[in-house]
Protein backbone atom coordinates (compact mmCIF):
# COMPACT_ATOMS: atom_id res chain seq x y z
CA UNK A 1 -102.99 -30.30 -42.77
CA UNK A 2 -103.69 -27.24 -41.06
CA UNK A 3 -103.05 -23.31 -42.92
CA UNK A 4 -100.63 -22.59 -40.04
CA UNK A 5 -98.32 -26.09 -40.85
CA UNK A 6 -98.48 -25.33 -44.54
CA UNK A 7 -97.22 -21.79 -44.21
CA UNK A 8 -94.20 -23.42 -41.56
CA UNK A 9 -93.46 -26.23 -44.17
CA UNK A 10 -93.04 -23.50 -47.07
CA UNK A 11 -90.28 -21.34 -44.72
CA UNK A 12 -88.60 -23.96 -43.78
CA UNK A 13 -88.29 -24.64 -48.08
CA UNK A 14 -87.34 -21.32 -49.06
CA UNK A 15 -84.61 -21.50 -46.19
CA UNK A 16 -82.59 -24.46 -47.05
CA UNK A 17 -82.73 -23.51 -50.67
CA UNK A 18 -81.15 -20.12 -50.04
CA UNK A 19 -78.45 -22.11 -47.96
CA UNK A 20 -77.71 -24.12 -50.64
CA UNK A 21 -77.14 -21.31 -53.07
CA UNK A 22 -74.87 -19.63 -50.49
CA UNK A 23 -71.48 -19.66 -51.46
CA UNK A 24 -68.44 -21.16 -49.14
CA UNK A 25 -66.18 -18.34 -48.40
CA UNK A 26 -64.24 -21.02 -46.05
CA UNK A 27 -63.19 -22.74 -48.68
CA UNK A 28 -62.29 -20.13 -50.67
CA UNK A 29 -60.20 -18.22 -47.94
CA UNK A 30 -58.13 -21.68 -47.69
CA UNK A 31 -57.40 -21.70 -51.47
CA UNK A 32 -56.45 -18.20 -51.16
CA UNK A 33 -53.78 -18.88 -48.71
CA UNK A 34 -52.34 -21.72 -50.11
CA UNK A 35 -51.73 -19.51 -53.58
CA UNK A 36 -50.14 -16.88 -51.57
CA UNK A 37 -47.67 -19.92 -49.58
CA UNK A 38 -46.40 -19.48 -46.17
CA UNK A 39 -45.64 -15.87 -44.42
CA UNK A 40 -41.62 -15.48 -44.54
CA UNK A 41 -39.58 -15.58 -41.95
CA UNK A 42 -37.48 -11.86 -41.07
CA UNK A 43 -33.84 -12.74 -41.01
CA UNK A 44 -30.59 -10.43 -41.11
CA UNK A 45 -27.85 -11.58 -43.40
CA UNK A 46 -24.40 -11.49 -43.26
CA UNK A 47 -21.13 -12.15 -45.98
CA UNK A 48 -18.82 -15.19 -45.93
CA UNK A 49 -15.14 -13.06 -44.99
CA UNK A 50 -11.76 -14.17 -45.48
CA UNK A 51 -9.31 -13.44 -42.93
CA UNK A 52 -6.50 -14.77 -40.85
CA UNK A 53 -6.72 -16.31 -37.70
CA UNK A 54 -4.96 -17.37 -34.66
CA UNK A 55 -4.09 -20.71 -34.13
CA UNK A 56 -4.44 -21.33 -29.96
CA UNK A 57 -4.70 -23.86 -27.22
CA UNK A 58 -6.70 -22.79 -24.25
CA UNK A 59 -6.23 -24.25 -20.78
CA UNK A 60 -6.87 -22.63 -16.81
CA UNK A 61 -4.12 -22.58 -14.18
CA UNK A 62 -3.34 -20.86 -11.23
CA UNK A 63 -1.15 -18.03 -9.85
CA UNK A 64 1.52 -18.19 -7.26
CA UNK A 65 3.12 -15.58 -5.51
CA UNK A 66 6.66 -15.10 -5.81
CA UNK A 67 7.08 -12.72 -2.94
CA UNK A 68 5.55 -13.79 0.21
CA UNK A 69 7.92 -13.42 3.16
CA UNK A 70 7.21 -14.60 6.21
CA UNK A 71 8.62 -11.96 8.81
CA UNK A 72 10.36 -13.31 12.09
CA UNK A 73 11.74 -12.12 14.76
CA UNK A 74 15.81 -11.51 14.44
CA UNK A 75 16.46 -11.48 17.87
CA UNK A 76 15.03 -12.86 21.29
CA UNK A 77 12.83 -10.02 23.09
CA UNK A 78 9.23 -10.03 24.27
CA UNK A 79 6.78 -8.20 21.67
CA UNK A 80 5.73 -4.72 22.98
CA UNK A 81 3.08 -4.04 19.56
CA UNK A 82 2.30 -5.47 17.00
CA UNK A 83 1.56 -2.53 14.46
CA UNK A 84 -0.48 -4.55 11.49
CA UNK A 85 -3.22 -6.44 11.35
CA UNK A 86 -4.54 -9.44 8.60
CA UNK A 87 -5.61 -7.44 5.26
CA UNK A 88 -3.99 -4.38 6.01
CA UNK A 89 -1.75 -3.03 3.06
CA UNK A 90 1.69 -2.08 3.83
CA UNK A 91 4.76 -0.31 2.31
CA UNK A 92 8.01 -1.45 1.83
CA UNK A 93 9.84 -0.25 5.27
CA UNK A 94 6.62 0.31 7.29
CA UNK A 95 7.01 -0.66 10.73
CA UNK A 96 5.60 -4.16 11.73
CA UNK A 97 6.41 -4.82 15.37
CA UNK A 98 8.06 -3.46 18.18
CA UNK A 99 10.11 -5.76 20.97
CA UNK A 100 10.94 -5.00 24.20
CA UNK A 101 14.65 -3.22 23.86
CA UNK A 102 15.12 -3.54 27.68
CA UNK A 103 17.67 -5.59 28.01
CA UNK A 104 19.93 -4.68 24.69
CA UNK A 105 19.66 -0.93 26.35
CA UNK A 106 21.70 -2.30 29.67
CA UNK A 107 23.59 -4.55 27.79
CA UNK A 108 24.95 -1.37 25.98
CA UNK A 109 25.76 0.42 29.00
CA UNK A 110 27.68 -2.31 30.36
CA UNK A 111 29.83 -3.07 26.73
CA UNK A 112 30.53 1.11 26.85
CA UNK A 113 31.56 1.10 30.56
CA UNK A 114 34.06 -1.82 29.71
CA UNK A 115 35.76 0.40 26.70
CA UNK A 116 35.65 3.31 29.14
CA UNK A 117 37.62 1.12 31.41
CA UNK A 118 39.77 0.04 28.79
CA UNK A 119 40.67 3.45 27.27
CA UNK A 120 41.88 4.38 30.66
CA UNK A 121 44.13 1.78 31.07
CA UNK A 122 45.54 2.20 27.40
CA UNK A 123 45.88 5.69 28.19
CA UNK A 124 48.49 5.13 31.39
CA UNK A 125 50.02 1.79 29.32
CA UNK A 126 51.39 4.51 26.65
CA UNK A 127 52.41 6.81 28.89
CA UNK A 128 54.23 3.87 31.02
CA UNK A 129 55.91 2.56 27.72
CA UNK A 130 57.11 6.38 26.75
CA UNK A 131 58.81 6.70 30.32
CA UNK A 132 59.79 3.28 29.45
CA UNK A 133 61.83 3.93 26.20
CA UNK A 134 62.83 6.66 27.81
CA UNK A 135 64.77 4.85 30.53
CA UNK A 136 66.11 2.22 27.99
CA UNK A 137 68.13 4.77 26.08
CA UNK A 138 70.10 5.58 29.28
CA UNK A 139 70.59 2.44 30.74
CA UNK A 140 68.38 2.11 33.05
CA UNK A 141 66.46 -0.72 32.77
CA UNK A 142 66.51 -3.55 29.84
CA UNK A 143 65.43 -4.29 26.39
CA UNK A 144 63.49 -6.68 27.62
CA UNK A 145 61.19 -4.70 29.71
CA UNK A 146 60.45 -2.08 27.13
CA UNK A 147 59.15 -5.05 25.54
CA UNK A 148 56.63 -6.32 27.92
CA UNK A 149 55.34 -2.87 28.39
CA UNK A 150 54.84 -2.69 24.25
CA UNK A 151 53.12 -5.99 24.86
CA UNK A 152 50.73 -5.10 27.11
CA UNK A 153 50.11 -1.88 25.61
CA UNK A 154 48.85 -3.75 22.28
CA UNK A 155 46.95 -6.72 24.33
CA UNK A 156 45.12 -3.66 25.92
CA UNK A 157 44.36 -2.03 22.34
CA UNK A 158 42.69 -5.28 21.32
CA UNK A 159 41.20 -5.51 23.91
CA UNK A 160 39.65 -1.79 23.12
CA UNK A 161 38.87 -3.30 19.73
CA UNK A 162 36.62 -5.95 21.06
CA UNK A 163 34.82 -3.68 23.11
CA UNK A 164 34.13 -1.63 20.76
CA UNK A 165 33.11 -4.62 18.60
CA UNK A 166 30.48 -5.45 21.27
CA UNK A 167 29.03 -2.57 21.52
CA UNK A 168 28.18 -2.30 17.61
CA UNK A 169 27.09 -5.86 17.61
CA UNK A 170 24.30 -4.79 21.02
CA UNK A 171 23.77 -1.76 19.08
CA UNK A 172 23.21 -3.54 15.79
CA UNK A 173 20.75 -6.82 17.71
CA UNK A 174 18.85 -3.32 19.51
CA UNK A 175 18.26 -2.13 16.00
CA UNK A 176 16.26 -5.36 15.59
CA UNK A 177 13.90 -4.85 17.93
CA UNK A 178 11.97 -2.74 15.45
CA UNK A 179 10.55 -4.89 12.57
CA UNK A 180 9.95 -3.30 9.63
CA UNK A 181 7.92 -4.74 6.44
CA UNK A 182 10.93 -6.01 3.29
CA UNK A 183 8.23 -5.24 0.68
CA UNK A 184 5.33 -3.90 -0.22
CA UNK A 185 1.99 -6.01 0.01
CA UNK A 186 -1.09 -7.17 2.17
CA UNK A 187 -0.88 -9.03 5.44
CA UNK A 188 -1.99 -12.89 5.30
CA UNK A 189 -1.66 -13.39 8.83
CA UNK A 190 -0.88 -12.03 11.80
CA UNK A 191 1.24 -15.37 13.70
CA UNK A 192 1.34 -13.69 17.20
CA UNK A 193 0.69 -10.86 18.95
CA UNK A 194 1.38 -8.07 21.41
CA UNK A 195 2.94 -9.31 24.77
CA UNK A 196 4.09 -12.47 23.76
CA UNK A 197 8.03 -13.59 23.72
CA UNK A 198 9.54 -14.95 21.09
CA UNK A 199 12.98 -16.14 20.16
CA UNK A 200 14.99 -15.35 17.09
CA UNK A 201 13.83 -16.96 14.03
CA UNK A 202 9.94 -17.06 15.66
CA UNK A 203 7.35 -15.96 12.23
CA UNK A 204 5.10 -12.94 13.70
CA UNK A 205 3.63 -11.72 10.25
CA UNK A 206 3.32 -13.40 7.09
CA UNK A 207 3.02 -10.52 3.87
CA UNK A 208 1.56 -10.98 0.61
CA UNK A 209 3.21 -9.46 -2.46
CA UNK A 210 0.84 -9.07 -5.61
CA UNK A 211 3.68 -7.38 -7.73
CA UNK A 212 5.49 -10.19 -8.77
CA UNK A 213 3.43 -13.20 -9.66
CA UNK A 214 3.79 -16.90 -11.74
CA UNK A 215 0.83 -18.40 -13.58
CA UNK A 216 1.35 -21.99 -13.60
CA UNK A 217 -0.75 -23.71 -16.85
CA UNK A 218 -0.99 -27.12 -17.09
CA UNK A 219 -1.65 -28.02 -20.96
CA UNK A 220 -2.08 -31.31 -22.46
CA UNK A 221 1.20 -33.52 -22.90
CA UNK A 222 0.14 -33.94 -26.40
CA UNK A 223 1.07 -30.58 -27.22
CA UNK A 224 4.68 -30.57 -25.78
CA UNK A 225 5.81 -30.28 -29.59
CA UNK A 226 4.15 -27.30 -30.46
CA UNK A 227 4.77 -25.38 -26.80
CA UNK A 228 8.30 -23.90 -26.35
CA UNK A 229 9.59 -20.48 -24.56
CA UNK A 230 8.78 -17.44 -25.73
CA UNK A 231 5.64 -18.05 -27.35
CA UNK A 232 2.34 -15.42 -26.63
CA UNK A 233 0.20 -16.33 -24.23
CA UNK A 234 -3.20 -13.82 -23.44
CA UNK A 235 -4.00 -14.37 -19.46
CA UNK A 236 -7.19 -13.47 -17.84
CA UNK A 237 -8.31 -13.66 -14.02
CA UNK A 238 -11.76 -13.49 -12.45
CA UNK A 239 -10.15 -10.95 -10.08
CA UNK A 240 -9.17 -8.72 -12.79
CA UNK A 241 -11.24 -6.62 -15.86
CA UNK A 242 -7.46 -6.23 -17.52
CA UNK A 243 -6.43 -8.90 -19.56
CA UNK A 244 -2.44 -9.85 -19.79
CA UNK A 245 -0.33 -10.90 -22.84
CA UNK A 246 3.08 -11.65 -22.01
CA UNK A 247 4.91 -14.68 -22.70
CA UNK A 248 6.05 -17.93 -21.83
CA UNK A 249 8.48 -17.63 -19.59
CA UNK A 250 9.51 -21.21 -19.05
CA UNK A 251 8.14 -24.93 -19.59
CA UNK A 252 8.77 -27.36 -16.48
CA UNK A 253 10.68 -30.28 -18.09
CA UNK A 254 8.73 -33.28 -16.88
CA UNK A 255 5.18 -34.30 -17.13
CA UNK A 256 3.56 -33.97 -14.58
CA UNK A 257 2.04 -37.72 -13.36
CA UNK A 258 -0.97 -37.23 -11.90
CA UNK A 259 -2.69 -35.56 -14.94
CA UNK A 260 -0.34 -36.33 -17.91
CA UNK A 261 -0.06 -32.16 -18.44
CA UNK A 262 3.17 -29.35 -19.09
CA UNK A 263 3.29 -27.12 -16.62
CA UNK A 264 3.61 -23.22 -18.67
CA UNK A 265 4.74 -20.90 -16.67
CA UNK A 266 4.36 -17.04 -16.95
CA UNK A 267 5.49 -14.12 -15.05
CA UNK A 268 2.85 -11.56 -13.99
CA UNK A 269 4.89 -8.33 -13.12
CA UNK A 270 3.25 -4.94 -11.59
CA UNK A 271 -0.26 -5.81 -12.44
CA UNK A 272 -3.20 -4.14 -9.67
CA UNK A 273 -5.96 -6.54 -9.29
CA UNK A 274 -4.18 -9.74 -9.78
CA UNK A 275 -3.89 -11.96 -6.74
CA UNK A 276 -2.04 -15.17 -5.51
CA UNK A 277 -3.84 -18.21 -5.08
CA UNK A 278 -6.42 -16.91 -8.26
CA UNK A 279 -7.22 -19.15 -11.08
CA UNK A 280 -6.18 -17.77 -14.57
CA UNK A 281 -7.29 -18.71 -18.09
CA UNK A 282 -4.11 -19.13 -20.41
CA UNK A 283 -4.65 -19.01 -24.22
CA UNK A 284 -0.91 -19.86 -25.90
CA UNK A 285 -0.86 -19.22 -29.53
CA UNK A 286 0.51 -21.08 -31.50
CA UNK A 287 0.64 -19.72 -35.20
CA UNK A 288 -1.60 -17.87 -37.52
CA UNK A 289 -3.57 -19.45 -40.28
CA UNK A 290 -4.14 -17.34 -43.28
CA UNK A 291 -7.08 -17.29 -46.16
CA UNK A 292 -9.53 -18.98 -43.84
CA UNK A 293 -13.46 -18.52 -44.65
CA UNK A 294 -14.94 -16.96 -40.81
CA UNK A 295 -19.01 -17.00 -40.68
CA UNK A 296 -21.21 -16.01 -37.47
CA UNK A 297 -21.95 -18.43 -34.91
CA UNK A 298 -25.19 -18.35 -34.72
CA UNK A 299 -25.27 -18.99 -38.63
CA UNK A 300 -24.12 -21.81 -37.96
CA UNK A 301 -27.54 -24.22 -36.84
CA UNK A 302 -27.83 -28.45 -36.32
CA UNK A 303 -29.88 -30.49 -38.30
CA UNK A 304 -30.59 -33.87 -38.74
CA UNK A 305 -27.49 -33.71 -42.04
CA UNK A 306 -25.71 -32.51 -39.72
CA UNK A 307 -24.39 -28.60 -39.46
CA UNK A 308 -26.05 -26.05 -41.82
CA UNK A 309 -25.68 -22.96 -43.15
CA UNK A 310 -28.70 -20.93 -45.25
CA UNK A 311 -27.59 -19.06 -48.00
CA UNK A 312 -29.72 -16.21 -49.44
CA UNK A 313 -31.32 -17.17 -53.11
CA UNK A 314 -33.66 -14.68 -54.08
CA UNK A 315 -36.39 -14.63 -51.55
CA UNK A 316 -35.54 -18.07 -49.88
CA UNK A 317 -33.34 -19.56 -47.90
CA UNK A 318 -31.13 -22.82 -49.32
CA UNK A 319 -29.84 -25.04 -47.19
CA UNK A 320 -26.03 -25.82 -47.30
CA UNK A 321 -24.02 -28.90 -45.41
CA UNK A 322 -20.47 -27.44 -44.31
CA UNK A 323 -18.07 -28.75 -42.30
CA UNK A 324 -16.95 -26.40 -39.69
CA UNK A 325 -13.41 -25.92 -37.90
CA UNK A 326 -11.95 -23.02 -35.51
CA UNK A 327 -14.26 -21.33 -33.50
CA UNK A 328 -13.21 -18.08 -32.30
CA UNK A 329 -14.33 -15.07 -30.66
CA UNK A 330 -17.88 -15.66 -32.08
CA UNK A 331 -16.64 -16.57 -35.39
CA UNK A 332 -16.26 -20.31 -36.68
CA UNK A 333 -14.03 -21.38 -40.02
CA UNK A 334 -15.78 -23.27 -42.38
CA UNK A 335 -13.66 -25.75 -44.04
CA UNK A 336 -16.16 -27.07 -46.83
CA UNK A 337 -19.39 -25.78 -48.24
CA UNK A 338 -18.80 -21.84 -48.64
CA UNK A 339 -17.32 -19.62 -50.68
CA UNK A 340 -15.86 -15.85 -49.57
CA UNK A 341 -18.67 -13.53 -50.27
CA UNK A 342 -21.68 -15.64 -50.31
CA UNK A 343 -24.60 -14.25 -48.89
CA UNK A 344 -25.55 -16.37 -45.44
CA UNK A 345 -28.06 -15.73 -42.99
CA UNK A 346 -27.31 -14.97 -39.72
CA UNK A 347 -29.77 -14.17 -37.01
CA UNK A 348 -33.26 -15.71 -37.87
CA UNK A 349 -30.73 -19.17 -38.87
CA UNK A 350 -32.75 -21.81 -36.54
CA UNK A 351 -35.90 -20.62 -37.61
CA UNK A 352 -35.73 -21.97 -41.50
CA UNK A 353 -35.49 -25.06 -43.48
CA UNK A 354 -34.59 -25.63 -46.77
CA UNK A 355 -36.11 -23.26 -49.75
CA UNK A 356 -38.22 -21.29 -47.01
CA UNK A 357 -38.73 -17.81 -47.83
CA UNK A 358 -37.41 -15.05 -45.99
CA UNK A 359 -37.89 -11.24 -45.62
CA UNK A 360 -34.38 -9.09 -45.28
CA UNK A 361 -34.02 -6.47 -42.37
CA UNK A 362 -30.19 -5.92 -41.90
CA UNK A 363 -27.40 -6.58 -43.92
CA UNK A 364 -24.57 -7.18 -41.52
CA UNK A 365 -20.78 -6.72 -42.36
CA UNK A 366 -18.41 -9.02 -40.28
């Protein structure tokens, strides 16, 4: 063996016996962080409350209008405008359409010429039957006739009277030929339009009315015990930010067959933004439960036992079966498993199991 090999061969010694005596800070890191245990988990706890709560049934319905006239013509006349179109908003006593007035204008001049006629002839009748009585008194001509001239003098005076009459009633039908809205509201539908004719009774507008409205609810038939007029009932609408309490204003007597439900009914009076034809959520309540224990939702977490809770011990979390109950604008009643003011956690809930530790970083009051 060569110098060169011999001095190769006594490196390659000295360097595995240094490697040996090396310690292993792997191994030592490891142990390290199993004595210090798992990092915990940042929650934000919360206190078990007591508090009353609303007992309620929740079911979505519709809304009908109660005012929705149709408007139609009242007498028989050709259309000479139409003044509204679909969507529009009107006023009560806005004008709607306009017919042709022609013919009630010469019908009128006729009816008047006939009581001018008439007048006149009343007017020489009275003077005939004063020369008449006149006459009598001396002798000069019967009883009798003085009472045919009386006679005709009162057929002539009803006859006045129905002249008269006739012109009020072609005045009254002329009056017609403007149509003016009964209500206030929004045009559905315009029927028909300028130019055509139509006949009395003929629909020419149909007008929405969004002031006085009926939600219709249909709610299970098992609760027809519990559901009875006059009970609160909270009513919301996609078509409106304003929520409505009001009450039941009337139950429909029979179920109704094809869906085994009671039709609630509630009146919807002078409220902007609610429409006919909307749907509407309908939340009756029914009573008020006192003393009941309200947690978080999202305290509230699924496991394999079933629904948990993780109350505070210390620095860890322990795990708690409870049967739940109510839940309730974000709230739900435990029935078993909690006490009032026991420490839970709240957010940071479905990040734990049982006896993991946790860090605090807001107490939260609810």
């Amino acid at each position: 063996m060569t110098l060169t090999q011999n001095t190769a061969l006594l490196f390659l010694t000295l360097g595995l016996a240094l490697s040996a005596c090396k310690p292993d800070s792997s191994g030592a890191e490891k142990k390290q962080a199993e004595k210090l245990g798992p990092k915990p988990t940042l929650v934000s706890i919360a206190k078990a409350q007591s508090q009353s709560i609303e007992i309620t049934e929740e079911a979505i319905g519709s809304i009908e209008g109660l005012v929705d006239p149709t408007v139609a013509a009242e007498v028989t006349a050709r259309i000479v405008k139409v003044h509204v179109n679909p969507g529009q908003i009107v006023k009560k006593g806005q004008l709607i359409a306009t017919l042709d007035a022609t013919d009630f204008s010469l019908q009128r001049s006729e009816a008047l010429a006939e009581v001018a006629r008439i007048e006149v002839l009343l007017e020489n009748q009275s003077k005939t039957v004063a020369r008449s009585q006149a006459l009598v008194g001396k002798r000069f001509i019967s009883e009798n006739a003085v009472d045919n001239e009386l006679a005709q003098q009162k057929a002539l005076q009803e006859q006045l009277s129905g002249a008269k009459a006739r012109v009020d009633s072609i005045n009254h039908s002329r009056g017609k030929t403007k149509i003016y809205a009964p209500t206030d509201g929004v045009v559905e539908k315009k029927i028909i339009d300028s130019g055509e004719f139509v006949k009395a009774g003929d629909p020419i507008v149909q007008i929405i009315s969004n002031h006085r409205l009926r939600a219709h609810i249909p709610f299970p038939e098992h609760l027809s015990a519990k559901l009875k007029s006059g009970l609160k009932i909270r009513l919301i609408t996609p078509t409106s930010d304003e929520p409505l309490e009001t009450i039941i204003h009337e139950l429909k007597p029979m179920i109704i067959e094809s869906n085994r439900s009671i039709d609630v009914i509630a009146d919807i009076i002078g409220k902007s933004g609610w429409q006919a034809g909307a749907s509407v959520i309908g939340t009756v309540i029914l009573g008020e439960q006192p003393n009941t224990i309200m947690v978080p939702e999202q305290s509230v977490v699924l496991r394999p036992a079933g629904e948990v809770v993780y109350l505070v011990k210390g620095n860890k979390a322990q795990q708690v079966i409870v049967k739940t109950g109510l839940r309730q604008r974000g709230f739900v009643e435990i029935i078993h498993g909690l006490s009032v003011n026991d420490t839970i956690v709240m957010d940071g809930a479905g990040f734990l199991t049982d006896q993991a530790p946790v860090e605090i970083a807001t107490k939260t009051s609810i």
